[in-house]
PDB file of N, CA and C in Angstrom:
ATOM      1  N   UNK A   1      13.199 -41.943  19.337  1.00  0.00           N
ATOM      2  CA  UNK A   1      13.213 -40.496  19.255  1.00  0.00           C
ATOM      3  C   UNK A   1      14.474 -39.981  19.948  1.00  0.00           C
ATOM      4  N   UNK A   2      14.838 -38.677  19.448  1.00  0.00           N
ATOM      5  CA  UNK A   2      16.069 -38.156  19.797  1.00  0.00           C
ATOM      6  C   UNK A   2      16.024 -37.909  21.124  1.00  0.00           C
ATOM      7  N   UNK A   3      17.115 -37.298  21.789  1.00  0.00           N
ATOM      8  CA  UNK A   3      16.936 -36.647  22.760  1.00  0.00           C
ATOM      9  C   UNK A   3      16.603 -34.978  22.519  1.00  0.00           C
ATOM     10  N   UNK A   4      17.334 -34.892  21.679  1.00  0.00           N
ATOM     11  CA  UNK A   4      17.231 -33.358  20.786  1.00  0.00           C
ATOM     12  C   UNK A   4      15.897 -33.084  20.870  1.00  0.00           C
ATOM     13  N   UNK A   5      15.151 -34.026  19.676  1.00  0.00           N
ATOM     14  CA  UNK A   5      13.669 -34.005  19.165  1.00  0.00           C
ATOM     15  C   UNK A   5      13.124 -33.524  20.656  1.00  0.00           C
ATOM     16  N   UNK A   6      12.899 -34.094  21.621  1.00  0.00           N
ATOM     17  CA  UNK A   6      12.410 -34.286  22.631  1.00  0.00           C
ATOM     18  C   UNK A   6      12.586 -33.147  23.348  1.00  0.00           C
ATOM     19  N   UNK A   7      13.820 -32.367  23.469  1.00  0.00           N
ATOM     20  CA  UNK A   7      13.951 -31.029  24.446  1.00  0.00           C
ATOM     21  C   UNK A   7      12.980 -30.450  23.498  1.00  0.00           C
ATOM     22  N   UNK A   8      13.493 -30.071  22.066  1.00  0.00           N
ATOM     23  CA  UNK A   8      13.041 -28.975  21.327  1.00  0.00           C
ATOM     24  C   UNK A   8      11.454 -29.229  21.386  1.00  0.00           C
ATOM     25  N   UNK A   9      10.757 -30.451  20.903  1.00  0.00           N
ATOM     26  CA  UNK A   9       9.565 -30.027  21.371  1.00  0.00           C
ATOM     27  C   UNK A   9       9.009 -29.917  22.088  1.00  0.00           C
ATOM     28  N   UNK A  10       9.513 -30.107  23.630  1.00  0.00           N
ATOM     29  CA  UNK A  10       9.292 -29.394  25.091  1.00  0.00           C
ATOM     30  C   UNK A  10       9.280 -28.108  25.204  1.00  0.00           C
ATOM     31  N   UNK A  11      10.612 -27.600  24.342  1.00  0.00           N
ATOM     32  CA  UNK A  11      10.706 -25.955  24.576  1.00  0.00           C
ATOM     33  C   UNK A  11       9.168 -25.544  23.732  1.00  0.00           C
ATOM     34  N   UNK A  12       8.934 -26.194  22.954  1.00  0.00           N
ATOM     35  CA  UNK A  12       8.071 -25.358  21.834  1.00  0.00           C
ATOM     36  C   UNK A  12       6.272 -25.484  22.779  1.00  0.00           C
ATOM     37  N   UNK A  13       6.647 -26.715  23.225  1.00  0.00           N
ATOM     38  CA  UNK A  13       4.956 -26.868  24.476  1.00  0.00           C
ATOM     39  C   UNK A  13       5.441 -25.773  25.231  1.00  0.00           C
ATOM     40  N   UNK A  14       6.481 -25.780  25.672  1.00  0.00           N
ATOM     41  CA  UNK A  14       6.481 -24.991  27.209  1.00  0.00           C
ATOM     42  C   UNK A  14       6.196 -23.004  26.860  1.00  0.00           C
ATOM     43  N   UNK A  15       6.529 -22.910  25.373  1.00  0.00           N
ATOM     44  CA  UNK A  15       6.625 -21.764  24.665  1.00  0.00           C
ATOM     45  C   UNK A  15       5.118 -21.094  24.963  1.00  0.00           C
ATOM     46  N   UNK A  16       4.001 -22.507  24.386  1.00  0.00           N
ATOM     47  CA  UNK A  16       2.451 -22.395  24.081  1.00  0.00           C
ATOM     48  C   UNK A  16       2.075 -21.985  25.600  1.00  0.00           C
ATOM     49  N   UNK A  17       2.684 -22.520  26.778  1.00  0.00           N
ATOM     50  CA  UNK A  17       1.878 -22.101  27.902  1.00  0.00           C
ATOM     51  C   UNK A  17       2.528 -20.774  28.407  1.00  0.00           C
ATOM     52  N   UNK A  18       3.709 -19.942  28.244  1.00  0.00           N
ATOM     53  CA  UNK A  18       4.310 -19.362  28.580  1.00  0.00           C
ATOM     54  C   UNK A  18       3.201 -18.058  28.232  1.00  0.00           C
ATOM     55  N   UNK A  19       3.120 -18.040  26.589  1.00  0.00           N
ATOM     56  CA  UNK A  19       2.663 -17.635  25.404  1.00  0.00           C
ATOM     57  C   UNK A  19       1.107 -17.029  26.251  1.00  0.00           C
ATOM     58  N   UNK A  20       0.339 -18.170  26.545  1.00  0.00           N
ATOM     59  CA  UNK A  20      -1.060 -17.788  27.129  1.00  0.00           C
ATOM     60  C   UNK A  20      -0.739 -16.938  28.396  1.00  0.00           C
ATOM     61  N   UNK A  21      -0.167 -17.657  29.415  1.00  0.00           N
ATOM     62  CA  UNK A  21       0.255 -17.133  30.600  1.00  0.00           C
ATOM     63  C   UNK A  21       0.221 -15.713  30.493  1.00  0.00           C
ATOM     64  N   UNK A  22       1.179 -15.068  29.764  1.00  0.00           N
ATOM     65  CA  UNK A  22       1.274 -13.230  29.393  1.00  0.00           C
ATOM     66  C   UNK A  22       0.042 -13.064  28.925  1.00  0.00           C
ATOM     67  N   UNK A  23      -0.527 -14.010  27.707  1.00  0.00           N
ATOM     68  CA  UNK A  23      -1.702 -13.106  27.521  1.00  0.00           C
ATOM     69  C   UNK A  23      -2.660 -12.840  28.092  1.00  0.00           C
ATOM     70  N   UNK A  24      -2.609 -13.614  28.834  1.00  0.00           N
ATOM     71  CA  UNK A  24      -4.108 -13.681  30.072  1.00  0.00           C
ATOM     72  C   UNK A  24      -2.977 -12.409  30.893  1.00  0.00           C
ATOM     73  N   UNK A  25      -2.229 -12.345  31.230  1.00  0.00           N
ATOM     74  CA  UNK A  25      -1.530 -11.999  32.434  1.00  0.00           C
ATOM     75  C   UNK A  25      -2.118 -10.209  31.264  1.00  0.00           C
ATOM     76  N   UNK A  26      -1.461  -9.900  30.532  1.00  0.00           N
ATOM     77  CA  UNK A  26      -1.418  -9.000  29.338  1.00  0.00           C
ATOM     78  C   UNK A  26      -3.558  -8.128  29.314  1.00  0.00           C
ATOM     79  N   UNK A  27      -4.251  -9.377  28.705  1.00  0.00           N
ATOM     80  CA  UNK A  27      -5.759  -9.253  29.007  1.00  0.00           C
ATOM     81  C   UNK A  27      -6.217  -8.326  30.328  1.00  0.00           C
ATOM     82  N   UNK A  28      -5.869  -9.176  31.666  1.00  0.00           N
ATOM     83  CA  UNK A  28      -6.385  -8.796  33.048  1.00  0.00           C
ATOM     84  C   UNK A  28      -5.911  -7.616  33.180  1.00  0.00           C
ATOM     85  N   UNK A  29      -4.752  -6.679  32.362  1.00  0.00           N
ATOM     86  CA  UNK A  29      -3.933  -5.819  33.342  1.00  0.00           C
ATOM     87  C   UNK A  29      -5.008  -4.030  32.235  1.00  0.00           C
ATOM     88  N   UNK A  30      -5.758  -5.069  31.452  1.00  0.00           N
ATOM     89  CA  UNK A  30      -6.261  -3.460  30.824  1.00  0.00           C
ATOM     90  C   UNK A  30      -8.027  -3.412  30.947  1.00  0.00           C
ATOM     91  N   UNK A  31      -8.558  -2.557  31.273  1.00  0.00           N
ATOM     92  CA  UNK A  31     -10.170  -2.115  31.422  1.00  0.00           C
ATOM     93  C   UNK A  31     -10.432  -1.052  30.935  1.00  0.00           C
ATOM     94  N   UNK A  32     -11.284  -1.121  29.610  1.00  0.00           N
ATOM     95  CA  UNK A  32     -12.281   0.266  28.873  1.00  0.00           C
ATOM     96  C   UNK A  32     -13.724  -0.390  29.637  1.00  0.00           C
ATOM     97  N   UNK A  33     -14.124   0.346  29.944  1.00  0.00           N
ATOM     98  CA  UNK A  33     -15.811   0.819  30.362  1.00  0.00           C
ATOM     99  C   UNK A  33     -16.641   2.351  29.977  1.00  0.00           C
ATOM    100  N   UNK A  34     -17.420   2.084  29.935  1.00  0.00           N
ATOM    101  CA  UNK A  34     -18.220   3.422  29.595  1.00  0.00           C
ATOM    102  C   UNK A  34     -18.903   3.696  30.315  1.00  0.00           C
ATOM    103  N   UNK A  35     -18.849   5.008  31.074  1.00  0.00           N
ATOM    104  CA  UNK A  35     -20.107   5.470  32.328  1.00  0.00           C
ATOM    105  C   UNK A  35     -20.403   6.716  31.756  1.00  0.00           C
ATOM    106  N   UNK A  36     -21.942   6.490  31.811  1.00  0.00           N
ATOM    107  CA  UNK A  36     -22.315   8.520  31.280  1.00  0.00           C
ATOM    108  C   UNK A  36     -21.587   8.816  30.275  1.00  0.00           C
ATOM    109  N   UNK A  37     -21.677   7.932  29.135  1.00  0.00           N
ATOM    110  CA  UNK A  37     -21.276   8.713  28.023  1.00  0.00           C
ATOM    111  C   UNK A  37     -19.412   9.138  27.578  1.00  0.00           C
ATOM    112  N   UNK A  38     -18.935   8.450  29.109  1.00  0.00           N
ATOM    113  CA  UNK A  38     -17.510   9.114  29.085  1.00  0.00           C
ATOM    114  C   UNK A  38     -16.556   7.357  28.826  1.00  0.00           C
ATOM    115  N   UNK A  39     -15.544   7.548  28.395  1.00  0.00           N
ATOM    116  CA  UNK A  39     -15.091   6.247  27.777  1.00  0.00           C
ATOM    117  C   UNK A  39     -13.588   6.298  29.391  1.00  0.00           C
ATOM    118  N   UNK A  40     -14.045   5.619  30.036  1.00  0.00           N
ATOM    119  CA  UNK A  40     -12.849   5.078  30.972  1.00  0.00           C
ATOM    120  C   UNK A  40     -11.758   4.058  30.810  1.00  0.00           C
ATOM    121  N   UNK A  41     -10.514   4.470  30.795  1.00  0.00           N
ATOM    122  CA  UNK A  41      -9.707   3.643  30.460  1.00  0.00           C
ATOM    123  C   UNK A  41      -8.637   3.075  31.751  1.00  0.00           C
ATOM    124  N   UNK A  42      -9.165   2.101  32.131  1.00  0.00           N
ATOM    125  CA  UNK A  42      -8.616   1.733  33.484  1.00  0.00           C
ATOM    126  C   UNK A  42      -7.438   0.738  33.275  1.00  0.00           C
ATOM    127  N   UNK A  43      -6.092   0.588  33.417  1.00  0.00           N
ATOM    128  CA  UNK A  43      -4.960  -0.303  33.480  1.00  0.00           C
ATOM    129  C   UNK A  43      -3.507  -0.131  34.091  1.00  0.00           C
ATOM    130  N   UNK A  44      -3.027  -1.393  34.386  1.00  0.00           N
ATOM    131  CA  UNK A  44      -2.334  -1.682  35.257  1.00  0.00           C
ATOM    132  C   UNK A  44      -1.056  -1.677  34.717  1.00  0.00           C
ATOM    133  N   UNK A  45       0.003  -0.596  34.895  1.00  0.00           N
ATOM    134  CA  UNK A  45       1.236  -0.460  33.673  1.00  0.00           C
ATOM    135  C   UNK A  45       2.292  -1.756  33.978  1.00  0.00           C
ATOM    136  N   UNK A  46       2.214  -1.890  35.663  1.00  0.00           N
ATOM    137  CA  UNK A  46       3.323  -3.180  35.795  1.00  0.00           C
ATOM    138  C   UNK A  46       2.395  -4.564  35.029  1.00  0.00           C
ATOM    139  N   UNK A  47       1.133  -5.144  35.262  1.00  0.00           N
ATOM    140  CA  UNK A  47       1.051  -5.926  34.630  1.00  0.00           C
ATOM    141  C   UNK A  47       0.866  -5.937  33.758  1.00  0.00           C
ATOM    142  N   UNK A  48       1.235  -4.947  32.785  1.00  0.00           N
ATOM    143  CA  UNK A  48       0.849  -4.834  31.141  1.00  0.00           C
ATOM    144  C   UNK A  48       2.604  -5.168  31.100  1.00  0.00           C
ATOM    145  N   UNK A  49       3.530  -4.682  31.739  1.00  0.00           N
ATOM    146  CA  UNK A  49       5.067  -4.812  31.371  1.00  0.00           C
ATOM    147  C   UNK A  49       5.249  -6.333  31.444  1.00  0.00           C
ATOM    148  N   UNK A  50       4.212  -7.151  32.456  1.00  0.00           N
ATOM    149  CA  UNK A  50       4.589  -8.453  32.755  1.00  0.00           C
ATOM    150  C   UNK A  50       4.462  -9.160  31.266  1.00  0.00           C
ATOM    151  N   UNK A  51       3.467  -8.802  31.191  1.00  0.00           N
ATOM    152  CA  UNK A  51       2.821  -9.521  29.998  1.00  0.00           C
ATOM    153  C   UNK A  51       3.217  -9.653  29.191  1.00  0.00           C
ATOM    154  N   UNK A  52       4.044  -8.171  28.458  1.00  0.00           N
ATOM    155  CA  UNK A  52       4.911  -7.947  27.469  1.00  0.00           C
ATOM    156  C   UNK A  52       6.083  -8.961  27.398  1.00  0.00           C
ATOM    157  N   UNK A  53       7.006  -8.792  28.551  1.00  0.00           N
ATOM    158  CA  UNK A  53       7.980  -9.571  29.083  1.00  0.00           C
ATOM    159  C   UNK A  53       7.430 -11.400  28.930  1.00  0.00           C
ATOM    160  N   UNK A  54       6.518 -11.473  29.409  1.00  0.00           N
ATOM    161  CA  UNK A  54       6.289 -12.994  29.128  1.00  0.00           C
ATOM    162  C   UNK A  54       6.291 -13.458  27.670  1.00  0.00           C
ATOM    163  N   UNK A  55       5.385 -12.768  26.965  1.00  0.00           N
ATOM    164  CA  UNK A  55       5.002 -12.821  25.479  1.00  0.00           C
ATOM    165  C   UNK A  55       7.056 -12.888  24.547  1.00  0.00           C
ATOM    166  N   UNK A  56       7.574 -12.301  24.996  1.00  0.00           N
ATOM    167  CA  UNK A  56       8.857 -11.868  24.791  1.00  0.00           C
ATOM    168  C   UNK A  56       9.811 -13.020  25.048  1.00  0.00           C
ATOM    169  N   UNK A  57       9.506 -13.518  26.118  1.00  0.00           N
ATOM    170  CA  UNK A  57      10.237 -14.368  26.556  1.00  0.00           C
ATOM    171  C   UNK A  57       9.862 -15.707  25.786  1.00  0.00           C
ATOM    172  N   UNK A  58       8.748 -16.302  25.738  1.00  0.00           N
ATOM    173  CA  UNK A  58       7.782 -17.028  24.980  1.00  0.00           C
ATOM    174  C   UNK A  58       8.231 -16.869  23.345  1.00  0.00           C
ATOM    175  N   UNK A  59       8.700 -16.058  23.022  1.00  0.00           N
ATOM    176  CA  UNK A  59       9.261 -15.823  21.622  1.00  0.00           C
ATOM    177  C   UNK A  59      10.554 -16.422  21.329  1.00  0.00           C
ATOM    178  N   UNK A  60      11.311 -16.133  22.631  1.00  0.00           N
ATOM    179  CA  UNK A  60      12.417 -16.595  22.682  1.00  0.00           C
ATOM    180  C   UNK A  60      12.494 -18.026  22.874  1.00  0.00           C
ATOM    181  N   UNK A  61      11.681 -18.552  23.366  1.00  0.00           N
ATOM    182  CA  UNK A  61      11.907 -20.179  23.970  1.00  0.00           C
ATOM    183  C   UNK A  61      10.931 -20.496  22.539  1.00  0.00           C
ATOM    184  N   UNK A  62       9.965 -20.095  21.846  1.00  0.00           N
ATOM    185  CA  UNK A  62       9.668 -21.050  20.432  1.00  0.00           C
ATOM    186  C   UNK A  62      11.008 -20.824  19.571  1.00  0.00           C
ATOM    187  N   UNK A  63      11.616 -19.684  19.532  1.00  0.00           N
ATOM    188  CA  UNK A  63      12.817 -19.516  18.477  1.00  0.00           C
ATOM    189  C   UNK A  63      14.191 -20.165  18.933  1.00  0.00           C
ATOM    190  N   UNK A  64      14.078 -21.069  19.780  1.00  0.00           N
ATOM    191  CA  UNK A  64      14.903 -22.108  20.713  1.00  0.00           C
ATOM    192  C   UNK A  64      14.652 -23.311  20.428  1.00  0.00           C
ATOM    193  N   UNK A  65      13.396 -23.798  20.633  1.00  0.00           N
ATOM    194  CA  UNK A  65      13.007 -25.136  19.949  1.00  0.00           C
ATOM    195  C   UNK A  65      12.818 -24.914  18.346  1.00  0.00           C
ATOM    196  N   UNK A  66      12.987 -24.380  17.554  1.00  0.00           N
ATOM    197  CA  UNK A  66      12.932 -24.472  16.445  1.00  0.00           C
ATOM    198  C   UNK A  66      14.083 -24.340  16.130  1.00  0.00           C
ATOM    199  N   UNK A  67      15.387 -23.590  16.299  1.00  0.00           N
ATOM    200  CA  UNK A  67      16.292 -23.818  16.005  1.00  0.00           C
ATOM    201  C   UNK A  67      17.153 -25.260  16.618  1.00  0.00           C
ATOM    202  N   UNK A  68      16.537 -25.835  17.737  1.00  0.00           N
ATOM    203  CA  UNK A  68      17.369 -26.818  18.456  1.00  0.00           C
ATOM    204  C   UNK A  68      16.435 -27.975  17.554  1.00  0.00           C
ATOM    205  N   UNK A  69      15.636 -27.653  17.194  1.00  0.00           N
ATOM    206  CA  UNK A  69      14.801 -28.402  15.474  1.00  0.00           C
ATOM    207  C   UNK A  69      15.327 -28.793  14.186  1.00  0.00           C
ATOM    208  N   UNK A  70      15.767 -27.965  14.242  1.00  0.00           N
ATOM    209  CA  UNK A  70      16.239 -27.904  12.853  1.00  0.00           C
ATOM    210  C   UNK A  70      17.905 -27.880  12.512  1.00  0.00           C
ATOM    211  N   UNK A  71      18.902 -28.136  14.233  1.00  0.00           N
ATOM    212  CA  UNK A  71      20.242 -27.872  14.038  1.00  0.00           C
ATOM    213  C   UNK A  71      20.578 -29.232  14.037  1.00  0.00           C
ATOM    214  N   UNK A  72      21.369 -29.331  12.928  1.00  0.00           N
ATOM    215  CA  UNK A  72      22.133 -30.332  12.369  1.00  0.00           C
ATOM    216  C   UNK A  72      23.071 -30.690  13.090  1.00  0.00           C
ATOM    217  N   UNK A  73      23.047 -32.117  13.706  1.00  0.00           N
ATOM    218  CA  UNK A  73      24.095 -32.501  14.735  1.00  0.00           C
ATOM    219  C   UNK A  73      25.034 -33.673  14.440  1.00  0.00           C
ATOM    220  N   UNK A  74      25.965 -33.974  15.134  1.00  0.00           N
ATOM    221  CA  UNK A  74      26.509 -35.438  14.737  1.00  0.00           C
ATOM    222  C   UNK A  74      25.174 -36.889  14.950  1.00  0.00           C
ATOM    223  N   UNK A  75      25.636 -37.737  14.115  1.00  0.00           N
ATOM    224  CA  UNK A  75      24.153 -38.571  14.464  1.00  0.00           C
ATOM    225  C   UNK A  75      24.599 -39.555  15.248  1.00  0.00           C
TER     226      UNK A  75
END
């Protein structure tokens, strides 16, 4: 196996945990509840930005291993 092969599908694992990381991080930062009829919307704007930012970043590192995938090198 390449060495190539080998980063790129590291980046693309490391993408999958990055990926959850925000979303859990993304999940925890928002709360709807209902008391008495009234709809409460409880959340956390910095960890909703984290989340975003992770998810974002996570986009960037799968669109890294897929291009370091698929780039044609000397052999």
């Amino acid at each position: 196996m390449k060495t190539k092969s080998i980063i790129s599908i590291l980046l693309i694992v490391a993408c999958l945990f990055i990926g959850l990381a925000g979303y859990g991080k993304l999940s925890d930062s928002t709360a709807n509840f209902e008391l008495f009829g009234l709809d409460i919307d409880a959340s956390n704007k910095g960890g909703q930005q984290q989340g975003y930012i992770m998810l974002g970043f996570a986009a960037i590192v799968f669109g890294a291993g897929v291009f370091t995938l698929n780039k044609k090198g000397k052999p």
